[in-house]
N, C-alpha and C. Protein backbone atom coordinates (compact mmCIF):
# COMPACT_ATOMS: atom_id res chain seq x y z
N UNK A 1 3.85 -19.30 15.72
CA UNK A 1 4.56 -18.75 14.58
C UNK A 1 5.30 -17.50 15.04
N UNK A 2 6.52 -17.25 14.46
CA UNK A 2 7.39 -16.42 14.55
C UNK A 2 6.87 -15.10 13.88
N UNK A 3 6.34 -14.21 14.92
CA UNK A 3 6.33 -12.62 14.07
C UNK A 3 7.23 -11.67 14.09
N UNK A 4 8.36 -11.96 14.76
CA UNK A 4 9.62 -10.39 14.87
C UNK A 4 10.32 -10.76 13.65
N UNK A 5 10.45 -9.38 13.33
CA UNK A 5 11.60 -9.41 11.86
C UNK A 5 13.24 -9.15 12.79
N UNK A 6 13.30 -8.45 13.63
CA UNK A 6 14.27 -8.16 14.50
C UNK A 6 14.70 -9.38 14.92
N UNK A 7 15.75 -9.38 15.38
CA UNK A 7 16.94 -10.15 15.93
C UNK A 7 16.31 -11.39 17.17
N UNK A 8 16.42 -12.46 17.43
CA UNK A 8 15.53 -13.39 18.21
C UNK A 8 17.08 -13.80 19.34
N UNK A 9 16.60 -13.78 20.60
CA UNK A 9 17.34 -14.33 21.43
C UNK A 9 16.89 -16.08 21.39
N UNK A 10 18.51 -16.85 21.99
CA UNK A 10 18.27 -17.69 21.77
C UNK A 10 17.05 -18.58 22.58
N UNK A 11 16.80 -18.17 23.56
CA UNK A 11 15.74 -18.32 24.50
C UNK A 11 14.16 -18.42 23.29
N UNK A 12 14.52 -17.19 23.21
CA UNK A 12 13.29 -16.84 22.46
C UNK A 12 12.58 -17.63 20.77
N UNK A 13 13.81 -17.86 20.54
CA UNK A 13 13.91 -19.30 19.52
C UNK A 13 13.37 -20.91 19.51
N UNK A 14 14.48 -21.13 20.64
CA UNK A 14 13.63 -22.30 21.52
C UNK A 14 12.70 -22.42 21.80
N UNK A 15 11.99 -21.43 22.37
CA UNK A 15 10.80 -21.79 23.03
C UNK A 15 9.48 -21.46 21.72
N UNK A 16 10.11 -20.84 20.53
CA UNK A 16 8.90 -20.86 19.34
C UNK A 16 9.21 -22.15 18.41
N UNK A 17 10.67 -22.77 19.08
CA UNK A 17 10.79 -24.28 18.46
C UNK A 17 9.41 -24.69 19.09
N UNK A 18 9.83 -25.17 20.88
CA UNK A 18 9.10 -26.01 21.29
C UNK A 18 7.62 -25.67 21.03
N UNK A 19 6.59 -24.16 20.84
CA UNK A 19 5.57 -24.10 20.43
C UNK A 19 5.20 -24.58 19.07
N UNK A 20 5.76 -24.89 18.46
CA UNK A 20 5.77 -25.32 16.41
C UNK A 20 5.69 -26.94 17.02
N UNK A 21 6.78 -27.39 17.71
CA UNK A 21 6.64 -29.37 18.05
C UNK A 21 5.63 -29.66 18.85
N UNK A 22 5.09 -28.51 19.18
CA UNK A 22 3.73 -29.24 19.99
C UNK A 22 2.55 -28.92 19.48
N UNK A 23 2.86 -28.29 18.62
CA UNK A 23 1.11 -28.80 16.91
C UNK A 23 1.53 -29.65 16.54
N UNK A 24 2.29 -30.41 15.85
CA UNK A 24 2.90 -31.27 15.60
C UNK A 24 2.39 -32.46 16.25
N UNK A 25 2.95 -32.62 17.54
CA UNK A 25 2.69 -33.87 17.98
C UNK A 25 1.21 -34.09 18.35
N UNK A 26 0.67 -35.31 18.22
CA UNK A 26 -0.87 -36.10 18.40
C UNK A 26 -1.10 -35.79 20.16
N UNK A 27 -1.78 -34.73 20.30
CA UNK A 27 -1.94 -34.75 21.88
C UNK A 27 -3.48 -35.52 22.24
N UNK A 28 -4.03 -35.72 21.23
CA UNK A 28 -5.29 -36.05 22.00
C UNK A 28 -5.82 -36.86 20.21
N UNK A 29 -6.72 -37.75 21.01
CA UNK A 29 -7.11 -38.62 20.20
C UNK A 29 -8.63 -38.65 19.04
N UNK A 30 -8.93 -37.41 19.69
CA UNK A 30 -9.51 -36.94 18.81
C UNK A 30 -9.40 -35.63 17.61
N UNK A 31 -9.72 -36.90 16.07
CA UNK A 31 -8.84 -35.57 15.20
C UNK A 31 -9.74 -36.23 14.20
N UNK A 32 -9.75 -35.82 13.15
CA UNK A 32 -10.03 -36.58 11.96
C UNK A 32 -11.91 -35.75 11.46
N UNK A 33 -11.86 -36.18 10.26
CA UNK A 33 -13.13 -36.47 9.61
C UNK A 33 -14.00 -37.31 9.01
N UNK A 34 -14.76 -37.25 8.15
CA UNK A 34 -15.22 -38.07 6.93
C UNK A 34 -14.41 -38.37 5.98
N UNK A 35 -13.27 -37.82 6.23
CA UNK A 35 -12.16 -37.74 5.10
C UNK A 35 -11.10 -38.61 5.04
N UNK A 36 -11.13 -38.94 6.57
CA UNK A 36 -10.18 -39.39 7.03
C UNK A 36 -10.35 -40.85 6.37
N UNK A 37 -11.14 -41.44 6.74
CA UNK A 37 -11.54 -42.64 6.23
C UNK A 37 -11.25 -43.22 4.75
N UNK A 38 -11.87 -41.52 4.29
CA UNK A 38 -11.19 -42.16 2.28
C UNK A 38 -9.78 -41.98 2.20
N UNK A 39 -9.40 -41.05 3.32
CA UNK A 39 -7.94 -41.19 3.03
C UNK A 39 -6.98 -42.56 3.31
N UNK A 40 -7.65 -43.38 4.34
CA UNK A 40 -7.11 -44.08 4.49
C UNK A 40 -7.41 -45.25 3.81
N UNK A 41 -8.82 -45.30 3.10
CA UNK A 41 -8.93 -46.33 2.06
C UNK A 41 -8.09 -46.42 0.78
N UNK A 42 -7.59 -44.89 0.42
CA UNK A 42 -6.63 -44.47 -0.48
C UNK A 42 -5.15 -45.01 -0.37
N UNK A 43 -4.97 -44.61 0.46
CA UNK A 43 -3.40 -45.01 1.42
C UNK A 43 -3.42 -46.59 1.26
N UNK A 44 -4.18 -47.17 1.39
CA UNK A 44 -4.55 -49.08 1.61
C UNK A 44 -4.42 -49.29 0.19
N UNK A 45 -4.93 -48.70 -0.65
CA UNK A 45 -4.72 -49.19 -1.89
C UNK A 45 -3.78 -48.89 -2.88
N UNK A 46 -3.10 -47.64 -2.59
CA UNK A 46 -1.70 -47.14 -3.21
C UNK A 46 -0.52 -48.33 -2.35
N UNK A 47 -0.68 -48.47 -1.36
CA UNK A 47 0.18 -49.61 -0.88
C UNK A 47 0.29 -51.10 -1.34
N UNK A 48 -1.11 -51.09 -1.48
CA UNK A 48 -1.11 -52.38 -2.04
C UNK A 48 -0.63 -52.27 -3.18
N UNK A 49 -0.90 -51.47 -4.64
CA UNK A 49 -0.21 -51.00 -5.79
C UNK A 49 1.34 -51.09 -5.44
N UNK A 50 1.72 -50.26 -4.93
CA UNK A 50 3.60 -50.31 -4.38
C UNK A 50 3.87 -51.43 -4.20
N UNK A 51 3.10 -52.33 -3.65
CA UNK A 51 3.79 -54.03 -3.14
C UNK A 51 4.04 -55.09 -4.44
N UNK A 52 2.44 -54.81 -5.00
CA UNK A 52 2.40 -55.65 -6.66
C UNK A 52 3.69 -55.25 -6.78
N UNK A 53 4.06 -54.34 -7.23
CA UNK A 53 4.95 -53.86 -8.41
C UNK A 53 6.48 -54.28 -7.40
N UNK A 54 6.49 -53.99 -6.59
CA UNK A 54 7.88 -53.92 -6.30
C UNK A 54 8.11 -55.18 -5.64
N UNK A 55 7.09 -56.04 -5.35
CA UNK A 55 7.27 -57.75 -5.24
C UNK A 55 7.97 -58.62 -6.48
N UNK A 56 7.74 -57.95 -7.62
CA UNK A 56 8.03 -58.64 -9.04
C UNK A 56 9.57 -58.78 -8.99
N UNK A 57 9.84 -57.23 -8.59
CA UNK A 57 11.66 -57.24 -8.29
C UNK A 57 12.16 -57.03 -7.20
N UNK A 58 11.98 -57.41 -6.00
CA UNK A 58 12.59 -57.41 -4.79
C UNK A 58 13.78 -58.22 -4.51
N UNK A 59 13.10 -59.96 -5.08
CA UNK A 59 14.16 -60.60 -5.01
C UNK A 59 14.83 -61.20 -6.44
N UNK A 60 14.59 -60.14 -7.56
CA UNK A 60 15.41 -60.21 -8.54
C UNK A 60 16.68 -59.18 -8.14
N UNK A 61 16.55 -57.90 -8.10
CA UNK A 61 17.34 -57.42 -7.08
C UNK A 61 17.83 -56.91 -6.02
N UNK A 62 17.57 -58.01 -5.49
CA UNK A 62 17.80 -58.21 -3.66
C UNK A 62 17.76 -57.09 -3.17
N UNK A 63 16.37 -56.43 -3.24
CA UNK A 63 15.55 -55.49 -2.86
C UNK A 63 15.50 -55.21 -1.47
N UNK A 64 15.53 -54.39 -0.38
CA UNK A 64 14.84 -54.76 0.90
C UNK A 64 13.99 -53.38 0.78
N UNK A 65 12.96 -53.80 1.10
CA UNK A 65 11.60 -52.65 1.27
C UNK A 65 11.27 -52.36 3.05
N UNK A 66 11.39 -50.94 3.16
CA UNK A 66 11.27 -50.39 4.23
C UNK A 66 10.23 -49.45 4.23
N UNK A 67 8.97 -49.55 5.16
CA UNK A 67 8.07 -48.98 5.41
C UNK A 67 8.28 -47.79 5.91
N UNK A 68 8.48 -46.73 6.03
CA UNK A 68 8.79 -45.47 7.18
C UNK A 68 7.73 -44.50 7.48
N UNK A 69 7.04 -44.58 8.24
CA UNK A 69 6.44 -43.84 9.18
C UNK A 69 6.53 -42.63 9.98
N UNK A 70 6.56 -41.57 9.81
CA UNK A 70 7.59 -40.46 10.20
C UNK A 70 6.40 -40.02 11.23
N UNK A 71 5.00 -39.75 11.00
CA UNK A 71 4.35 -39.31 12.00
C UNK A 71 2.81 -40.26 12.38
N UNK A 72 3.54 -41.42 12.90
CA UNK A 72 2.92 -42.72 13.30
C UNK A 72 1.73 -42.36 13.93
N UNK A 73 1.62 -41.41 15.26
CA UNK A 73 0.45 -41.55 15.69
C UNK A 73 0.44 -42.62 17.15
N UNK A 74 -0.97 -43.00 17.34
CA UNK A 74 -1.16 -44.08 18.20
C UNK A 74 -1.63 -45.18 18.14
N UNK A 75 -2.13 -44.90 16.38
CA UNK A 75 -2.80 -45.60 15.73
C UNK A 75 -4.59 -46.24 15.70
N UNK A 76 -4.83 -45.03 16.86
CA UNK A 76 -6.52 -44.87 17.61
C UNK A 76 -7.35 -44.04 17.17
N UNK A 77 -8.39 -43.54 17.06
CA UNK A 77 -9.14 -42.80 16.97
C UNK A 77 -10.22 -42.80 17.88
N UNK A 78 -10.60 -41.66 18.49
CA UNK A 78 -11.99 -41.85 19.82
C UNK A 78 -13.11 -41.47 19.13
N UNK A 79 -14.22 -42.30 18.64
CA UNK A 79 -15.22 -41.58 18.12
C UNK A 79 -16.39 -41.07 18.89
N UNK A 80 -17.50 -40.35 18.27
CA UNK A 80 -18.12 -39.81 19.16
C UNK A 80 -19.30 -40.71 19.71
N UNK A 81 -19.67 -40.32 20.72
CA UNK A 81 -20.55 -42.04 21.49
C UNK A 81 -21.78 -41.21 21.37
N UNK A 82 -21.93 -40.18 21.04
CA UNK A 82 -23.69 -39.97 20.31
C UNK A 82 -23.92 -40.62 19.26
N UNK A 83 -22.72 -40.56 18.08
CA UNK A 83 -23.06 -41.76 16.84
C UNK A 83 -23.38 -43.08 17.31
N UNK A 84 -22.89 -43.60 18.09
CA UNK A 84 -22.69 -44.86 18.36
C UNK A 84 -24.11 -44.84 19.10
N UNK A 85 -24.20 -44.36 19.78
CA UNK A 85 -25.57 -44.66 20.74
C UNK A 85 -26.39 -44.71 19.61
N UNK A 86 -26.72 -43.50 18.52
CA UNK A 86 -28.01 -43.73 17.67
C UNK A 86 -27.81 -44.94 17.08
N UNK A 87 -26.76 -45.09 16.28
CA UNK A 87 -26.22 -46.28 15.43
C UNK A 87 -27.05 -47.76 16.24
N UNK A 88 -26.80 -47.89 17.76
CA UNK A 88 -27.39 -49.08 18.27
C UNK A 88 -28.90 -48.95 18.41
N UNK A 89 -29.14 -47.84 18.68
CA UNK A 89 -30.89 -47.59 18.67
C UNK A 89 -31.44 -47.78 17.76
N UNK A 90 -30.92 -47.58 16.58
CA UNK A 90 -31.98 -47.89 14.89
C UNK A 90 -31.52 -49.32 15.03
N UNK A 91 -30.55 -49.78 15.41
CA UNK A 91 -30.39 -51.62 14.28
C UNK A 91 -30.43 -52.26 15.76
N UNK A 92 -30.55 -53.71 15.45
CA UNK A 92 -30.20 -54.64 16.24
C UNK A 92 -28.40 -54.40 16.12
N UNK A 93 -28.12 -54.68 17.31
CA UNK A 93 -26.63 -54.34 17.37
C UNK A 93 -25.79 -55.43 16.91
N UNK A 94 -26.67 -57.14 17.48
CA UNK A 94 -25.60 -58.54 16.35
C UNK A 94 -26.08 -57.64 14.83
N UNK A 95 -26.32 -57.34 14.23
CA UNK A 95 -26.26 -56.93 13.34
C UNK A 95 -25.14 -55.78 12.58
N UNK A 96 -24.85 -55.36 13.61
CA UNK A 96 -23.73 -54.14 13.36
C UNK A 96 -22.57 -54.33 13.25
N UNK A 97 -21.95 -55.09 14.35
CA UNK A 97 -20.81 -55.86 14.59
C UNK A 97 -20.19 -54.58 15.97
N UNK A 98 -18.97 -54.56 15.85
CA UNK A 98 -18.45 -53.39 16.78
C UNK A 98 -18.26 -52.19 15.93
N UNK A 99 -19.22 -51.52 16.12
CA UNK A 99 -18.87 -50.05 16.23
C UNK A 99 -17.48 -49.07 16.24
N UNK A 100 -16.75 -49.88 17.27
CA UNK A 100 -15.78 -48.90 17.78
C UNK A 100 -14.35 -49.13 16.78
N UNK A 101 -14.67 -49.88 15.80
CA UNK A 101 -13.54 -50.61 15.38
C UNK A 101 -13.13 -49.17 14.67
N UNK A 102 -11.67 -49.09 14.52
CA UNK A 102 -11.27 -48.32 13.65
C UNK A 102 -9.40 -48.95 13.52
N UNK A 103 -9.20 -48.94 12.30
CA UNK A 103 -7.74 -49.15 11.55
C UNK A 103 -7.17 -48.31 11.20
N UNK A 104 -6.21 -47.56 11.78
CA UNK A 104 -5.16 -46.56 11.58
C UNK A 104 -4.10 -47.24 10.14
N UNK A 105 -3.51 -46.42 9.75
CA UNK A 105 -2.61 -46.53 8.18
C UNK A 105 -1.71 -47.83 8.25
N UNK A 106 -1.23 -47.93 10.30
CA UNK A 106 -0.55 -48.71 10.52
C UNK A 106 -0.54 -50.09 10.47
N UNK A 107 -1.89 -49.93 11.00
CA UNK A 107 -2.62 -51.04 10.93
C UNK A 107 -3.09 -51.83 10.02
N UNK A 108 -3.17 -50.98 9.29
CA UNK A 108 -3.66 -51.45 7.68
C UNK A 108 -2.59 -52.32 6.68
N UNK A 109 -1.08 -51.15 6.95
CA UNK A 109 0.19 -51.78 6.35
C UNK A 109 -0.21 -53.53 7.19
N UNK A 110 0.08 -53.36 7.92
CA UNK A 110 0.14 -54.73 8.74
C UNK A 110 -0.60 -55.89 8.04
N UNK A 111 -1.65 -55.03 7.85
CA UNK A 111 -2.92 -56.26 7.71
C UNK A 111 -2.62 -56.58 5.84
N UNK A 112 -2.20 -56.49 5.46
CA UNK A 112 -1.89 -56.45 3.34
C UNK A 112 -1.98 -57.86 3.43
N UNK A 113 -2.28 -58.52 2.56
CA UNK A 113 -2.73 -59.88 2.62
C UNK A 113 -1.16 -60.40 1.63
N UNK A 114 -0.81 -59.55 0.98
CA UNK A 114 0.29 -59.68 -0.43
C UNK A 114 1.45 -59.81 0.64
N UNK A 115 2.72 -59.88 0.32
CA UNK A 115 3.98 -59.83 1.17
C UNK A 115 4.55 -58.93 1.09
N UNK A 116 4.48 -58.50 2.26
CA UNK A 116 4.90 -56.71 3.42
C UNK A 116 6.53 -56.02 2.92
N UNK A 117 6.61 -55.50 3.86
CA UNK A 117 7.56 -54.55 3.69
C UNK A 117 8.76 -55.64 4.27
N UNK A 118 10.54 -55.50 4.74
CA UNK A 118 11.21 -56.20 5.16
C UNK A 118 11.58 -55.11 6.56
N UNK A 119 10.98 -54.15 6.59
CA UNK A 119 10.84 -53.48 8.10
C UNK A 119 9.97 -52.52 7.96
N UNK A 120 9.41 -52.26 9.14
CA UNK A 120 8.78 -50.84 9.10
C UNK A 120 8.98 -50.27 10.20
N UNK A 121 9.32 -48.93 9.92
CA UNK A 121 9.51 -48.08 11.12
C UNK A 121 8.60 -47.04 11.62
N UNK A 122 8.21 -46.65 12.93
CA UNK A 122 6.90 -45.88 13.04
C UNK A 122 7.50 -45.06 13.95
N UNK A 123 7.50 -43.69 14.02
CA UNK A 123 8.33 -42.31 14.60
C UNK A 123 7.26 -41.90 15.00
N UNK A 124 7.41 -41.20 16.19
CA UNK A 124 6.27 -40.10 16.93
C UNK A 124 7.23 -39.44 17.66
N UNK A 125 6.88 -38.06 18.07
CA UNK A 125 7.13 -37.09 18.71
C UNK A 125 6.56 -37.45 20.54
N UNK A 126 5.26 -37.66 20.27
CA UNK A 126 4.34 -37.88 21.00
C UNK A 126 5.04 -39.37 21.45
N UNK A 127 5.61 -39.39 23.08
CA UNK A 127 6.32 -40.91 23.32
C UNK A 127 5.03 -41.87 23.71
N UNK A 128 3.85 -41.35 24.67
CA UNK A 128 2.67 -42.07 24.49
C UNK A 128 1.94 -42.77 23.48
N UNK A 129 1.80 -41.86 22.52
CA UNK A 129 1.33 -42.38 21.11
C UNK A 129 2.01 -43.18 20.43
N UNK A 130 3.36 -43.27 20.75
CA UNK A 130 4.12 -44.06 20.25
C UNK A 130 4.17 -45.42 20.90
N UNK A 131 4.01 -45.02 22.34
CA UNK A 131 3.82 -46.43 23.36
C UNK A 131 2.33 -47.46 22.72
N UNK A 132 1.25 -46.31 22.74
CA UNK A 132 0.06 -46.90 22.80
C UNK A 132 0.39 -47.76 21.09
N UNK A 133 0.70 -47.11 20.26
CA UNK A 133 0.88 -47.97 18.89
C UNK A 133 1.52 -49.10 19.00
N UNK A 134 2.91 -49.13 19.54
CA UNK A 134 3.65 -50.53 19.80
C UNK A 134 2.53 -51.43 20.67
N UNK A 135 1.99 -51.19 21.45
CA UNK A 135 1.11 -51.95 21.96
C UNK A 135 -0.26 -52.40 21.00
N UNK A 136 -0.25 -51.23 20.03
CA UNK A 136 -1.57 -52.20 19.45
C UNK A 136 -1.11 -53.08 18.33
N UNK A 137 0.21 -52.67 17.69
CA UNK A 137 0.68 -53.78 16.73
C UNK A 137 1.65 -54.84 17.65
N UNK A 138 1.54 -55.47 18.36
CA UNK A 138 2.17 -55.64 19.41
C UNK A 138 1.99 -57.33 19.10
N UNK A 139 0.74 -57.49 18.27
CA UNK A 139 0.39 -59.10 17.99
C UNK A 139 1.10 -59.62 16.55
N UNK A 140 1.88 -58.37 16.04
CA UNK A 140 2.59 -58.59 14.38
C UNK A 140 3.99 -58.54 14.62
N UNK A 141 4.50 -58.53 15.67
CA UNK A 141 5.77 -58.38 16.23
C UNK A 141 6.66 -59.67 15.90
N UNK A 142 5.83 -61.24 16.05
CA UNK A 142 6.15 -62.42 15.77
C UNK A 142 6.77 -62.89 14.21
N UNK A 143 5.82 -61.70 13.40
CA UNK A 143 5.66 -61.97 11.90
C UNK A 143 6.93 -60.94 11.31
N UNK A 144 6.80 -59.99 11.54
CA UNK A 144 7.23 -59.09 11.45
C UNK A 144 8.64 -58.61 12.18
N UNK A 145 9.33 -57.45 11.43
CA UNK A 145 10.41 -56.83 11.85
C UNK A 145 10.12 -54.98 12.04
N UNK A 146 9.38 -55.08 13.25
CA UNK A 146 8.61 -53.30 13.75
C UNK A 146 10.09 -52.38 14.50
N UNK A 147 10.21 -51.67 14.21
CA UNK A 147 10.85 -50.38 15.12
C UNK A 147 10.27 -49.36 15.30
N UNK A 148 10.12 -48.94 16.40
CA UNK A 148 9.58 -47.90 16.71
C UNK A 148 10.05 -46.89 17.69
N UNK A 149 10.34 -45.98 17.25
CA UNK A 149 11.26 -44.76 17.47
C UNK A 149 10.27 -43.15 17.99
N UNK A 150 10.42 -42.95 19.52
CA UNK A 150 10.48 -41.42 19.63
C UNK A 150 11.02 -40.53 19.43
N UNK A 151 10.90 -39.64 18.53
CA UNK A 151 11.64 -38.57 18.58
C UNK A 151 11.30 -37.84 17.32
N UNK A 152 12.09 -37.18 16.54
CA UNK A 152 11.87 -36.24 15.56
C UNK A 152 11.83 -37.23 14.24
N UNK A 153 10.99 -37.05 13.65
CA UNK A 153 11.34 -38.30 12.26
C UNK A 153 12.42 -37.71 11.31
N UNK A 154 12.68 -36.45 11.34
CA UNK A 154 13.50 -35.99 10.19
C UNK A 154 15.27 -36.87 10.54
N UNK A 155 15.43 -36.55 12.12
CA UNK A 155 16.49 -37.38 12.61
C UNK A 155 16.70 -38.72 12.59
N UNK A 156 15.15 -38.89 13.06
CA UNK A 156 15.75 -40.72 12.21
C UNK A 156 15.35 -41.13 11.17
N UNK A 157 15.03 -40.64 10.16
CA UNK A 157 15.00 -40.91 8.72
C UNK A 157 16.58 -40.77 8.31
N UNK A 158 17.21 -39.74 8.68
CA UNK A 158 18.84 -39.50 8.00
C UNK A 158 19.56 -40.54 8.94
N UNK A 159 19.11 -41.07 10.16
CA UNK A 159 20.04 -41.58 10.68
C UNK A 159 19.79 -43.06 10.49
N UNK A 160 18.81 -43.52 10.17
CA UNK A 160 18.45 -44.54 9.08
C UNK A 160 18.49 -45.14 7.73
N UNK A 161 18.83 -43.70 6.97
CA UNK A 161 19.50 -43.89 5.88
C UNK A 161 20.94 -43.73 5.66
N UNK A 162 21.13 -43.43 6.75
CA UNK A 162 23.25 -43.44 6.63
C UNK A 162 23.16 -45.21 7.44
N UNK A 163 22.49 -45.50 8.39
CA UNK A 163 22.63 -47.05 8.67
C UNK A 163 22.76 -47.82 7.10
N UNK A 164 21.37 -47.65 6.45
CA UNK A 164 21.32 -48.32 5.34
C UNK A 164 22.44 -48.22 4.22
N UNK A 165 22.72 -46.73 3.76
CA UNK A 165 23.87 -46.96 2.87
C UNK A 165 25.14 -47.54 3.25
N UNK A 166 25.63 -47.40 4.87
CA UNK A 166 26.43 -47.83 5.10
C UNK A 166 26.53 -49.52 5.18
N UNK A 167 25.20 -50.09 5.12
CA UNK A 167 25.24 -51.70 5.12
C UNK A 167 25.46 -51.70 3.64
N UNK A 168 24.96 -51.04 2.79
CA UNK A 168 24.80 -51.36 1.02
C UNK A 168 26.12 -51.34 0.70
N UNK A 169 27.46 -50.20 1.16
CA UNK A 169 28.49 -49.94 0.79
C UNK A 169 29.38 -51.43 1.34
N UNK A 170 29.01 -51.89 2.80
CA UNK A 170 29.58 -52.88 2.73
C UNK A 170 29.59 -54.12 2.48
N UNK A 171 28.10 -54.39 1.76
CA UNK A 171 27.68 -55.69 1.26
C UNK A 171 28.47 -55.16 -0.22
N UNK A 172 29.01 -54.60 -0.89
CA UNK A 172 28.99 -54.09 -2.07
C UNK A 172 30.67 -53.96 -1.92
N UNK A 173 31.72 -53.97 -0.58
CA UNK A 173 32.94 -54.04 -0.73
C UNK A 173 33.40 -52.50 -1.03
N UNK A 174 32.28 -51.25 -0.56
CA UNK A 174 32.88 -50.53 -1.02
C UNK A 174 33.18 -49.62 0.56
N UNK A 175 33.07 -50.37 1.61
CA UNK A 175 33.85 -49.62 2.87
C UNK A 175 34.90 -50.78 3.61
């Protein structure tokens, strides 16, 4: 964070850019809580809500629904292997199933049993995290229409929505 009230060289700007984009980006794969989980059970079910509703009129008016993802992630989580170790010590483990499983937001869009989005786009800062995600949705690629973009999401959100209006203006005769 920026503390001078005085005048900032441009040097000196930049480089409290590049310190602000690197909280930002997912450096390491461990993050999250107990929270995380309801959040993402939350997220799963407000989506599913958004799909009902906007399935009814998509192709009344030739709707296209776009997923956007601005800070995708890798779509992983590393949990801690003391849980896991006790977790196998109290139960029989065929009993447990895998442990390690975990479903990121992305993953989840993917998995909606109702009919999806007509693209989704997933942005990271982080070009690894972005690699490792294309690789784990990498089996919905067949079904699906995925893009996935490094870089700043604010840039390709605007530069995604001037693509889009500019297809609407010319399906519409107005460029």
């Amino acid at each position: 964070m920026i503390e001078k009230t005085e005048e900032l060289s441009l040097a000196e700007i930049q480089d409290a850019i590049e310190r602000e984009n690197n909280v930002l980006c997912e450096s390491s794969e461990h993050w999250g809580g107990l929270w995380t989980q309801q959040k993402l059970n939350t997220f799963e079910k407000y989506v599913n809500a958004y799909l009902t509703i906007m399935n009814k009129w998509r192709d009344k008016l030739g709707l296209k629904l776009i997923y956007f993802d601005g800070f995708a992630g890798s779509g992983s989580k590393k949990t801690d292997n003391n849980n896991i170790e006790l977790m196998t010590s109290l139960f029989d483990r065929s009993h447990i199933g895998d442990v390690n499983v975990y479903k990121g937001a992305a993953e989840r869009v993917m998995d909606i049993s109702q009919r999806g989005f007509d693209y989704y786009y997933f942005v990271d800062k982080d070009k690894e995290s972005n690699e490792k995600l294309e690789q784990k949705l990498d089996k919905y690629k067949k079904d699906k229409h995925l893009i996935f973009r490094h870089g700043d999401s604010n840039e390709e959100i605007l530069l995604h929505l001037y693509f889009w209006i500019l297809l609407a203006c010319k399906l519409i005769g107005k460029v």
